[in-house]
N, C-alpha and C. Protein backbone atom coordinates (compact mmCIF):
# COMPACT_ATOMS: atom_id res chain seq x y z
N UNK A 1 -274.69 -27.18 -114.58
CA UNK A 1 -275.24 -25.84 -114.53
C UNK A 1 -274.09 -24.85 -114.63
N UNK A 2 -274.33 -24.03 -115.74
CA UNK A 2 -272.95 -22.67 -115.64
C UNK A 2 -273.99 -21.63 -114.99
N UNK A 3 -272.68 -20.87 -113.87
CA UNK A 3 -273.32 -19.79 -113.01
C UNK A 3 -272.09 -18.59 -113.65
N UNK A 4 -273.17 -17.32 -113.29
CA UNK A 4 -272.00 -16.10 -113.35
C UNK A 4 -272.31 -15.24 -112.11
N UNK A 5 -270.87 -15.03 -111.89
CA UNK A 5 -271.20 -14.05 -110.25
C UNK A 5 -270.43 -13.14 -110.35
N UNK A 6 -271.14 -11.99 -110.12
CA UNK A 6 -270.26 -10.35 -109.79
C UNK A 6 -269.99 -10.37 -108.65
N UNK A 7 -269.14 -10.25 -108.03
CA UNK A 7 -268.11 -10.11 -106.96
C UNK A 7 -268.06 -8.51 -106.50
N UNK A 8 -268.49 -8.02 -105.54
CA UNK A 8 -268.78 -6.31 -105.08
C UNK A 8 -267.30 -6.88 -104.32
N UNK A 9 -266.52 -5.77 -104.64
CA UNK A 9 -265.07 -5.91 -104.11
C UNK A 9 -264.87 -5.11 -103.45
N UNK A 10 -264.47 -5.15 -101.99
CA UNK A 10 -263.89 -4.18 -101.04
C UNK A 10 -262.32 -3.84 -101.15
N UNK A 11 -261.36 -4.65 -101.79
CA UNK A 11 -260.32 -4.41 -102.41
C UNK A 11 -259.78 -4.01 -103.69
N UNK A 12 -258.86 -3.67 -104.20
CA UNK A 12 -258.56 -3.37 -105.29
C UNK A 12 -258.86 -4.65 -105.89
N UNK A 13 -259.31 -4.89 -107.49
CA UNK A 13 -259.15 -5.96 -108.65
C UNK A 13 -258.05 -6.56 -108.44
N UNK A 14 -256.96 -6.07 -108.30
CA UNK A 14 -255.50 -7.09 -108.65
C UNK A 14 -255.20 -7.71 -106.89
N UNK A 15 -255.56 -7.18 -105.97
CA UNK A 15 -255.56 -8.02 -104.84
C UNK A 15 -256.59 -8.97 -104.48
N UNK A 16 -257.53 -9.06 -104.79
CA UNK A 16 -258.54 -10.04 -105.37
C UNK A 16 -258.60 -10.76 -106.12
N UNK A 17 -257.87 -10.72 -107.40
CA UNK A 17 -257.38 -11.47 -108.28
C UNK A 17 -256.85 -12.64 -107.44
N UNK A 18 -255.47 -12.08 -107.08
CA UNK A 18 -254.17 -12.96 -106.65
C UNK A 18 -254.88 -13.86 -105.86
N UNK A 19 -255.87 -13.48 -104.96
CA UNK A 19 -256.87 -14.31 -104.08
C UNK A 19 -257.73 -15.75 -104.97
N UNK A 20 -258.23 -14.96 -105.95
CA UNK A 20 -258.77 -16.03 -106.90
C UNK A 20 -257.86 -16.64 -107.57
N UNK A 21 -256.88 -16.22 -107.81
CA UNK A 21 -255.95 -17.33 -108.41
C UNK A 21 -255.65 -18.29 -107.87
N UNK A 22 -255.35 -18.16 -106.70
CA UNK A 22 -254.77 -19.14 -105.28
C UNK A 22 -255.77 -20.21 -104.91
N UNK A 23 -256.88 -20.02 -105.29
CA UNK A 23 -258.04 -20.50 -104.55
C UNK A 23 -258.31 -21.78 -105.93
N UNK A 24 -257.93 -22.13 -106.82
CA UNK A 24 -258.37 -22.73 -108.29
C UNK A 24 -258.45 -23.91 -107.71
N UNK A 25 -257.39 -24.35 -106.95
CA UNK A 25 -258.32 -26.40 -106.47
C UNK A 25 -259.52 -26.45 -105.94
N UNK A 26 -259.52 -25.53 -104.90
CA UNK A 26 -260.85 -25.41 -103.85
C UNK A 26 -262.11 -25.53 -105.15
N UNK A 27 -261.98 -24.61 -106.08
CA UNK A 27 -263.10 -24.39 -107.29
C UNK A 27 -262.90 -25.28 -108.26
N UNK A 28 -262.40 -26.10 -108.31
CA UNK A 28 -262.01 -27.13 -108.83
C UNK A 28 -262.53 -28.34 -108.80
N UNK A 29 -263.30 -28.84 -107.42
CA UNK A 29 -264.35 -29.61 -107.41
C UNK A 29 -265.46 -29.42 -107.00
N UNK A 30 -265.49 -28.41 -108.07
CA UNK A 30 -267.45 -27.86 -107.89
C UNK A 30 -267.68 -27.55 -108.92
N UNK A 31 -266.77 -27.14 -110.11
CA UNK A 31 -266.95 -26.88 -111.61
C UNK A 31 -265.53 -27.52 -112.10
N UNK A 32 -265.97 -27.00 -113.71
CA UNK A 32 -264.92 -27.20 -114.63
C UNK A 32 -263.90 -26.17 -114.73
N UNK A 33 -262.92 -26.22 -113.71
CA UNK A 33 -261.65 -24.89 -113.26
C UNK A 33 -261.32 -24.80 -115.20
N UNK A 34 -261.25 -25.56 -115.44
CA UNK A 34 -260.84 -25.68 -116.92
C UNK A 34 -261.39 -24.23 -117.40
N UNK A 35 -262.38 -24.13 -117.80
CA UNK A 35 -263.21 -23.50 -118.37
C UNK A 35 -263.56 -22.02 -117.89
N UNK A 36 -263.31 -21.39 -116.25
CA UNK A 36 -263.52 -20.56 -115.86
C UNK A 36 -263.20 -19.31 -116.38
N UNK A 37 -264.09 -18.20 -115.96
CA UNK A 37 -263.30 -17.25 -116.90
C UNK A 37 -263.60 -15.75 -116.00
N UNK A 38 -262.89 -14.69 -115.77
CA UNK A 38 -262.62 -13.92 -114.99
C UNK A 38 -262.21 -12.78 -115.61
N UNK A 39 -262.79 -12.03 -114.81
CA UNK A 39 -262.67 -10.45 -115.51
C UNK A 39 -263.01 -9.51 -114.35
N UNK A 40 -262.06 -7.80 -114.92
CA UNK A 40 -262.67 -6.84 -113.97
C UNK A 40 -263.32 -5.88 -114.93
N UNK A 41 -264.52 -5.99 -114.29
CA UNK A 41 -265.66 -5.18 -114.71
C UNK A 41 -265.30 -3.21 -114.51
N UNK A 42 -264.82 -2.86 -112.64
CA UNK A 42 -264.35 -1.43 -112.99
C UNK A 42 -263.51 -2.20 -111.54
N UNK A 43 -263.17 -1.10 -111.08
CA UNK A 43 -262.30 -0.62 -109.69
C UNK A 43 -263.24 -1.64 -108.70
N UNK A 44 -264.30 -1.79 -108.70
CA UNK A 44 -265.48 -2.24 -107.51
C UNK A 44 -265.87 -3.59 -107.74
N UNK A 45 -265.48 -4.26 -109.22
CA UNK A 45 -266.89 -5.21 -109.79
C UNK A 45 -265.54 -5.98 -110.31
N UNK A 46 -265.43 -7.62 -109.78
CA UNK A 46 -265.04 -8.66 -110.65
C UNK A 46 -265.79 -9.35 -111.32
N UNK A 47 -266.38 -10.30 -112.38
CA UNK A 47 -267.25 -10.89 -112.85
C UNK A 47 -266.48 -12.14 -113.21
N UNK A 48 -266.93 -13.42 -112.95
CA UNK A 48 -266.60 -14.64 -112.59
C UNK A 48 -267.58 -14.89 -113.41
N UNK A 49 -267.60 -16.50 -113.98
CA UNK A 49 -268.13 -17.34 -114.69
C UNK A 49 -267.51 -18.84 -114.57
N UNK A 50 -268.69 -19.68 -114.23
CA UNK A 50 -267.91 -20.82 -114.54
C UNK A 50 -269.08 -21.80 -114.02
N UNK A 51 -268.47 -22.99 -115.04
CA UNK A 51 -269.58 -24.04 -115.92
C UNK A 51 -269.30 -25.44 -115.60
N UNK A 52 -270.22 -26.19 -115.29
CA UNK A 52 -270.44 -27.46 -115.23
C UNK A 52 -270.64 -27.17 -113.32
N UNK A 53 -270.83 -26.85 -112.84
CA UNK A 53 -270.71 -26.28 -111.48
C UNK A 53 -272.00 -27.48 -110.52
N UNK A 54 -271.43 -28.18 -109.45
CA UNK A 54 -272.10 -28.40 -108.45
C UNK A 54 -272.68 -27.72 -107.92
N UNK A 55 -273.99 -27.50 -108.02
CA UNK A 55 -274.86 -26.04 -107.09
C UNK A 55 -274.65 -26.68 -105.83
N UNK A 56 -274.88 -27.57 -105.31
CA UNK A 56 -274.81 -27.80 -103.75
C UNK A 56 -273.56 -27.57 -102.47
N UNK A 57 -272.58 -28.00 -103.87
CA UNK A 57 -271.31 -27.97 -103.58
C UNK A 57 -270.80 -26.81 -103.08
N UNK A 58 -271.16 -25.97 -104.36
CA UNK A 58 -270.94 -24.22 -104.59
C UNK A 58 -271.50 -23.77 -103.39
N UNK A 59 -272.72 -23.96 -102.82
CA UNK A 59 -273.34 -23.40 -101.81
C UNK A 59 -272.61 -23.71 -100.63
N UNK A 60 -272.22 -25.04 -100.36
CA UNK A 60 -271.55 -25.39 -99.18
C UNK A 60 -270.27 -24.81 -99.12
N UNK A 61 -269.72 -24.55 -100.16
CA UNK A 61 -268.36 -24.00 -100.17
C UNK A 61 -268.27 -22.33 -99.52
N UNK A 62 -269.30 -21.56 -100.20
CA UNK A 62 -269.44 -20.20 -100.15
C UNK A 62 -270.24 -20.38 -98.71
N UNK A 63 -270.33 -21.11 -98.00
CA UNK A 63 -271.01 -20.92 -96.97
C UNK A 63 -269.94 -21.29 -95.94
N UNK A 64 -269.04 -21.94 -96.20
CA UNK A 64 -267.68 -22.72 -95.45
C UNK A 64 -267.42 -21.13 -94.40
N UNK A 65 -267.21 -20.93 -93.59
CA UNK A 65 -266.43 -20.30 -92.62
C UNK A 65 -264.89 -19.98 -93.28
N UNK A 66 -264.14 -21.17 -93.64
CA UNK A 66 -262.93 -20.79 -93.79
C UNK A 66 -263.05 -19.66 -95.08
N UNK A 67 -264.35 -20.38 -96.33
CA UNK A 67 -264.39 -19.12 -97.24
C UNK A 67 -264.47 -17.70 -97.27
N UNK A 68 -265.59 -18.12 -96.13
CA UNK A 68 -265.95 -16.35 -95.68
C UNK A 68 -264.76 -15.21 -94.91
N UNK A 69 -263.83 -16.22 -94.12
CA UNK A 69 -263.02 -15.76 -93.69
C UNK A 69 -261.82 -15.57 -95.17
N UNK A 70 -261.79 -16.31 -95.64
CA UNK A 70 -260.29 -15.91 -96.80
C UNK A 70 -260.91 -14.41 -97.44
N UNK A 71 -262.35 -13.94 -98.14
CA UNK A 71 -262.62 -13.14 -98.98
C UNK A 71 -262.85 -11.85 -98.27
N UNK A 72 -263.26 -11.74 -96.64
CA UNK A 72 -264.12 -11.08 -95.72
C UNK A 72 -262.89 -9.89 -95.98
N UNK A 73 -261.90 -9.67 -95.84
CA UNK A 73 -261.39 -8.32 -96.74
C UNK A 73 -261.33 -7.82 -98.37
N UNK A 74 -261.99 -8.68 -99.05
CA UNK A 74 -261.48 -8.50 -100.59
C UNK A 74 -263.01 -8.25 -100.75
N UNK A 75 -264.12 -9.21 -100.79
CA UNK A 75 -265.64 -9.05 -101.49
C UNK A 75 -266.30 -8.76 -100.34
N UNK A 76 -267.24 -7.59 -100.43
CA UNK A 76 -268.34 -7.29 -100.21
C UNK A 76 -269.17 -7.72 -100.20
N UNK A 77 -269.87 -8.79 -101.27
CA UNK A 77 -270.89 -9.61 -101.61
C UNK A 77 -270.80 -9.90 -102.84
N UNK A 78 -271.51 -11.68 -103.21
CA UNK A 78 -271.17 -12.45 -104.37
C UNK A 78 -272.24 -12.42 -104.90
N UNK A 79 -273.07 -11.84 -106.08
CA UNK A 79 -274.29 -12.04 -106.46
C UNK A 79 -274.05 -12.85 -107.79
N UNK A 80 -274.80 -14.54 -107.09
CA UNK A 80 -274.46 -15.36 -108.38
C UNK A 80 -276.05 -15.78 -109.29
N UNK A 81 -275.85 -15.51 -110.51
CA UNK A 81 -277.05 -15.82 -111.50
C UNK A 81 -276.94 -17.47 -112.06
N UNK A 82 -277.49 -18.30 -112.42
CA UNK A 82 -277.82 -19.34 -112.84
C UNK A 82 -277.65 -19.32 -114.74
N UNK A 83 -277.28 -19.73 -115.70
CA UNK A 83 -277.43 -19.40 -116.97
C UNK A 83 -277.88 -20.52 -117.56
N UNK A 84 -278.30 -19.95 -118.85
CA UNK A 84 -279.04 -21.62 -119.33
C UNK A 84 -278.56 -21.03 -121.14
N UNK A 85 -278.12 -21.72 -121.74
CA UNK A 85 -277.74 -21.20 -122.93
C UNK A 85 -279.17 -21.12 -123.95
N UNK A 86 -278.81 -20.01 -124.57
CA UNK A 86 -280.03 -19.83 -125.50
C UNK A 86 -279.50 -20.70 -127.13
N UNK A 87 -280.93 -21.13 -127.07
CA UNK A 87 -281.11 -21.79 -128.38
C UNK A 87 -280.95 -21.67 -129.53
């Protein structure tokens, strides 16, 4: 399953970044880190993507304590969509 998630950022883009950069093993066995792809949308909005993704995994991860604690100054809230490629 590829998911895409906007990231509501309580920090600047580039200190959030450095956060997601750091973090690539952790995301690493729940998708294809290979493949991920990352962007800043404005000042407020990162947009994340990434494919072949363990939904269960993903959930347990973003639910982990230690996660919530690493982002709890950088994101606001992760709103992730499900994608299905069109035909």
């Amino acid at each position: 399953m590829d998911v895409h998630i906007i990231a509501k950022l309580k920090s600047s883009y580039e200190a959030w970044h450095q956060l997601f950069v750091a973090d690539a093993d952790r995301r690493s066995k729940i998708c294809d880190e290979s493949r991920t792809l990352v962007s800043k949308a404005n000042e407020t909005t990162a947009v994340i993507t990434v494919f072949d993704v363990d939904i269960e995994a993903m959930g347990a991860m973003m639910a982990d304590p230690e996660f919530q604690k690493m982002t709890e100054d950088h994101v606001e809230k992760h709103i992730p969509y499900l994608m299905t490629p069109l035909s």
